[in-house]
Protein backbone atom coordinates (compact mmCIF):
# COMPACT_ATOMS: atom_id res chain seq x y z
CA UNK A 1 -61.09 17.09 31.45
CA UNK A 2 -60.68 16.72 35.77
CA UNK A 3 -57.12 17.04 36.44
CA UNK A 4 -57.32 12.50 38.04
CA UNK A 5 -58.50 12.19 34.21
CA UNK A 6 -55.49 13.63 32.16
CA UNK A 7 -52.52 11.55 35.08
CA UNK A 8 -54.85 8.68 34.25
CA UNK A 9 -54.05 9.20 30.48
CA UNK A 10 -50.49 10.05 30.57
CA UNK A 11 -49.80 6.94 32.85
CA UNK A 12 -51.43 4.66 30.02
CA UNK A 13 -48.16 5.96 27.67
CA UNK A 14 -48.28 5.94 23.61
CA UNK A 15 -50.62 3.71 21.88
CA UNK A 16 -49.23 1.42 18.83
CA UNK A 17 -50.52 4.31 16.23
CA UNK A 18 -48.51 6.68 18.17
CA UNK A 19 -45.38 4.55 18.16
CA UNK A 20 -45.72 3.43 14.40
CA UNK A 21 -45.55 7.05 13.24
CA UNK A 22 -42.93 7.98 15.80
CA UNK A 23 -40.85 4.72 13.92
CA UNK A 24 -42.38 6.29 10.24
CA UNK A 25 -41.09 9.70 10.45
CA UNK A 26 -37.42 8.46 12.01
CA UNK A 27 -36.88 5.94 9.14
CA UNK A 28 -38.07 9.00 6.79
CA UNK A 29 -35.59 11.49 8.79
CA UNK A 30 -32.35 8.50 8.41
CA UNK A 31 -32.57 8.03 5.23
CA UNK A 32 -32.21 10.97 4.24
CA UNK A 33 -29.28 11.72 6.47
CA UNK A 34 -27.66 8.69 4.92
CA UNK A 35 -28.59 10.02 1.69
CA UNK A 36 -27.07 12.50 2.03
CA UNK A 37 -24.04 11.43 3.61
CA UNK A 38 -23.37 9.35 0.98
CA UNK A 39 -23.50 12.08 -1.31
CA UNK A 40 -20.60 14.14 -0.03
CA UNK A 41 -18.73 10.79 0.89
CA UNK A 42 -18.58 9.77 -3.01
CA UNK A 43 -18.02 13.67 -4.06
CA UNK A 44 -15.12 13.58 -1.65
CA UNK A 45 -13.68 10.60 -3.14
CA UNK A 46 -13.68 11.77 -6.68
CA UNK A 47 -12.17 15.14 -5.52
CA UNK A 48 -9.35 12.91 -3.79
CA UNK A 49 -9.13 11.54 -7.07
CA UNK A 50 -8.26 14.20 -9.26
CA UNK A 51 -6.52 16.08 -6.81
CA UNK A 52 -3.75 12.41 -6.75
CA UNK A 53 -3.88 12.95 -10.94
CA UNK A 54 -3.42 16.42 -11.20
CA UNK A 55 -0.79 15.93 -8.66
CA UNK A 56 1.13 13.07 -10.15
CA UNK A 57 0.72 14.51 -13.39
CA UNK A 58 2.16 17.92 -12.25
CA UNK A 59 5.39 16.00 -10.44
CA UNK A 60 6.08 14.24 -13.70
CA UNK A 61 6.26 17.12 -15.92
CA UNK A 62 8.23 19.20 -12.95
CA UNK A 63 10.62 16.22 -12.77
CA UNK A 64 11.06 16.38 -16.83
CA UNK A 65 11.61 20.22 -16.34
CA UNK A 66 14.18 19.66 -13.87
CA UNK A 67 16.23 16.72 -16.09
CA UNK A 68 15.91 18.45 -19.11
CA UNK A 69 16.80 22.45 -18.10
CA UNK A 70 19.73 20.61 -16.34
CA UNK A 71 21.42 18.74 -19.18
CA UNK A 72 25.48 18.71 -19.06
CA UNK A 73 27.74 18.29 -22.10
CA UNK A 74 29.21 15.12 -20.61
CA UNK A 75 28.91 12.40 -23.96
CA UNK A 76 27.11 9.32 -22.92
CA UNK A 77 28.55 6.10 -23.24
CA UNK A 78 26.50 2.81 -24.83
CA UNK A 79 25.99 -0.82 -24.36
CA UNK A 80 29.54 -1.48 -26.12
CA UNK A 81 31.51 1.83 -24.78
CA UNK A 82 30.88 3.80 -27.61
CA UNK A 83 30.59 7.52 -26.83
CA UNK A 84 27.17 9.40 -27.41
CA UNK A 85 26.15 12.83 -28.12
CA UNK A 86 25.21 13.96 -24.57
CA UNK A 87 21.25 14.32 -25.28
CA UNK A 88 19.41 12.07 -27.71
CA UNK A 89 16.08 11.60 -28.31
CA UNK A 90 13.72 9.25 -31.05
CA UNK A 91 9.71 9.48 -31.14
CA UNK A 92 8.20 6.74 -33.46
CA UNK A 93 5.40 7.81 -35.97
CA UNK A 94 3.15 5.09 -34.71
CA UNK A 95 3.83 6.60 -30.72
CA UNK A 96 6.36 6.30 -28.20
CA UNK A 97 9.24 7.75 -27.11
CA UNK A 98 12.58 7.77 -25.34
CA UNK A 99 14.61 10.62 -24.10
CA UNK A 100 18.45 10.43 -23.27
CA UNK A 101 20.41 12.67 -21.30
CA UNK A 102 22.99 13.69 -18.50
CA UNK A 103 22.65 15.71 -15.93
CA UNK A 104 24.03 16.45 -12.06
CA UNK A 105 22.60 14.20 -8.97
CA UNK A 106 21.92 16.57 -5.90
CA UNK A 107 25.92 15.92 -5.06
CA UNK A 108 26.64 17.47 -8.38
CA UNK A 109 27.93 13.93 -10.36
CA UNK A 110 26.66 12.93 -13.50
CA UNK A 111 24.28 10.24 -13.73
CA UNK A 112 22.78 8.96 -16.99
CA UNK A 113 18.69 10.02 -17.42
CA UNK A 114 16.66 8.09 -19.84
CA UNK A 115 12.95 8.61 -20.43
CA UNK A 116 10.80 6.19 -21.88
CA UNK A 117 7.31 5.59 -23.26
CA UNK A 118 6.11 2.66 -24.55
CA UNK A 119 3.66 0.10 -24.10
CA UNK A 120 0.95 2.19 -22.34
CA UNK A 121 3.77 3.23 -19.18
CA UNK A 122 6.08 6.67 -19.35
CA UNK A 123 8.74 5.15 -17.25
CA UNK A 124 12.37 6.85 -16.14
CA UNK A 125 15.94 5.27 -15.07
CA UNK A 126 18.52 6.67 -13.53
CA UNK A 127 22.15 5.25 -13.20
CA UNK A 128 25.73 6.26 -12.92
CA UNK A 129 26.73 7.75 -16.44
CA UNK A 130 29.75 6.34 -17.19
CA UNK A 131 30.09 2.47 -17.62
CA UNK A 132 33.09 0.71 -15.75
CA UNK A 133 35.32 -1.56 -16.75
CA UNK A 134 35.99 -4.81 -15.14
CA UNK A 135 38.77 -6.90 -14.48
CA UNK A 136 38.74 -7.96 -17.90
CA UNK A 137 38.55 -4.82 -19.85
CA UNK A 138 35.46 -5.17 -20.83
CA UNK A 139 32.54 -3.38 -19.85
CA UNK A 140 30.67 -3.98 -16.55
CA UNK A 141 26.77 -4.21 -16.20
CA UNK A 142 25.25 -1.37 -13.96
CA UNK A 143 21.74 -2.53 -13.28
CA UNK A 144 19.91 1.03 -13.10
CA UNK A 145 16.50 1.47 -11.34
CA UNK A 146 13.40 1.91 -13.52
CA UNK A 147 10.70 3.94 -12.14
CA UNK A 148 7.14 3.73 -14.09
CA UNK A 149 5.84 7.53 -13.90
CA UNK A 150 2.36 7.19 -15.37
CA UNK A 151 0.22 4.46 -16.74
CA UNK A 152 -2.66 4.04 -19.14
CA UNK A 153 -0.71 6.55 -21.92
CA UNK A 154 -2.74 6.06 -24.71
CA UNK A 155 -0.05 7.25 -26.88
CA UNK A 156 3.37 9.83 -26.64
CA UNK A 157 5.11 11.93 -28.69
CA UNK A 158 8.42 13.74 -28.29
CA UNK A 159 10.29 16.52 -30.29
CA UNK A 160 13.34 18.45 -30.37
CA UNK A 161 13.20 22.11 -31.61
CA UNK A 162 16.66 22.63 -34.10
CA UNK A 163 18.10 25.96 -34.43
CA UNK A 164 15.61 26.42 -37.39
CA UNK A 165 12.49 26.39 -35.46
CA UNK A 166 11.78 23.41 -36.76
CA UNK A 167 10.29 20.49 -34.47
CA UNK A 168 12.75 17.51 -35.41
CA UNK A 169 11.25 13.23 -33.89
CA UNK A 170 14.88 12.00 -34.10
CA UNK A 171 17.85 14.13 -32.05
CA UNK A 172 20.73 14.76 -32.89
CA UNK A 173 20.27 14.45 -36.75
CA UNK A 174 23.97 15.80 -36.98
CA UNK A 175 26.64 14.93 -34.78
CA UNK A 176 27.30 19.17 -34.82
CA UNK A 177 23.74 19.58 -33.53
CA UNK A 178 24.84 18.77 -29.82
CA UNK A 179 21.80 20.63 -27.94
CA UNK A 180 18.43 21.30 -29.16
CA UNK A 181 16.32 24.86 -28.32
CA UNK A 182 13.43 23.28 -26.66
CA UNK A 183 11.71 19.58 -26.09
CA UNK A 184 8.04 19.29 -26.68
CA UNK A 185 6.18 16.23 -24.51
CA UNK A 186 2.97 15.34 -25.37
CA UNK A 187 0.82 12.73 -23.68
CA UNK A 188 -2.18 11.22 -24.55
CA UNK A 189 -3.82 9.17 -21.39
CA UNK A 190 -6.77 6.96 -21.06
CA UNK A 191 -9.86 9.05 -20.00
CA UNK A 192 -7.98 12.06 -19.37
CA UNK A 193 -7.54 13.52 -22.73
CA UNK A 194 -4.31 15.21 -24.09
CA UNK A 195 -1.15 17.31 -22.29
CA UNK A 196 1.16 19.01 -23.47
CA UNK A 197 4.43 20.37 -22.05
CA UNK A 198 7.11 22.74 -24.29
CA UNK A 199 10.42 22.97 -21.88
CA UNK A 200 13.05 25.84 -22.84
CA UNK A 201 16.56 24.92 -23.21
CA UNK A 202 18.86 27.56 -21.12
């Protein structure tokens, strides 16, 4: 082929075959780039997911640690004034759970802890622990903050170890029984299976 032959050829450009396959292979070549991009977009969304769970999961049962290795022998104080043993506890056969205590704020006053589980939420409130009185001698309403930890609990279940190694639902089952040996969480939640937590009274 003369040398006025081949410019002749190159000035005519691609032909529609030429072009067609050009378009054939670069729709071939995006998709699967996008393919695959969308692979390791929806893998890095699930990680992100369990990574929150594990997370929130892990601050709840640190926060329980804290509350609970922390408990002071101040007497709580009910509805009606009435002192309380300083920790109670009740778990219900057919699930749930709540979990009363007091313990020291970071400015070392007690505030009144209560832990609750019911109705598919483990939720926890935190208020001043003793109840004033008002100008009328009678007790004054503190509205405490509730703060839902998890959702989707399937079902609860808290116990109280005695002095007899024996796990006990219901705390104190004597008034002399003032602080149990250990408190044993477990947590059943939706898709997740089941967790369990045993913290060790000091």
């Amino acid at each position: 082929m003369s040398l006025a032959s081949r410019t002749e050829r190159f000035q005519r450009g691609f032909t529609l075959l030429e072009i067609l396959v050009a378009l054939a292979v670069f729709a071939i070549a995006s998709a699967i780039a996008y393919s695959g991009l969308n692979a390791v977009a929806s893998t890095k969304s699930s990680l992100d997911s369990e990574i929150r769970f594990w997370r929130e999961l892990g601050q709840v049962f640190d926060r329980m640690e804290i509350d609970f290795t922390q408990t002071l022998p101040h007497l709580l104080r009910g509805d009606n004034g009435e002192l309380l043993p300083p920790l109670r506890a009740s778990s219900a056969e057919a699930g749930g759970f709540f979990i009363e205590l007091s313990r020291a704020d970071a400015e070392r006053s007690p505030v009144h802890v209560v832990y609750r589980c019911d109705d598919g939420v483990l939720s926890l409130r935190v208020g001043p622990l003793d109840a004033r009185l008002n100008n009328a001698g009678t007790l004054a309403t503190v509205a405490s903050p509730v703060y839902p930890l998890l959702e989707k609990v399937d079902a609860c279940e808290a116990a109280l170890l005695d002095a007899n190694n024996s796990w006990r639902p219901l705390w104190p089952e004597a008034q002399a029984q003032v602080r149990p040996r250990a408190i044993r969480i477990r947590l059943t939640l939706a898709g997740r299976g089941k967790f369990e937590r045993v913290y060790y009274l000091p």
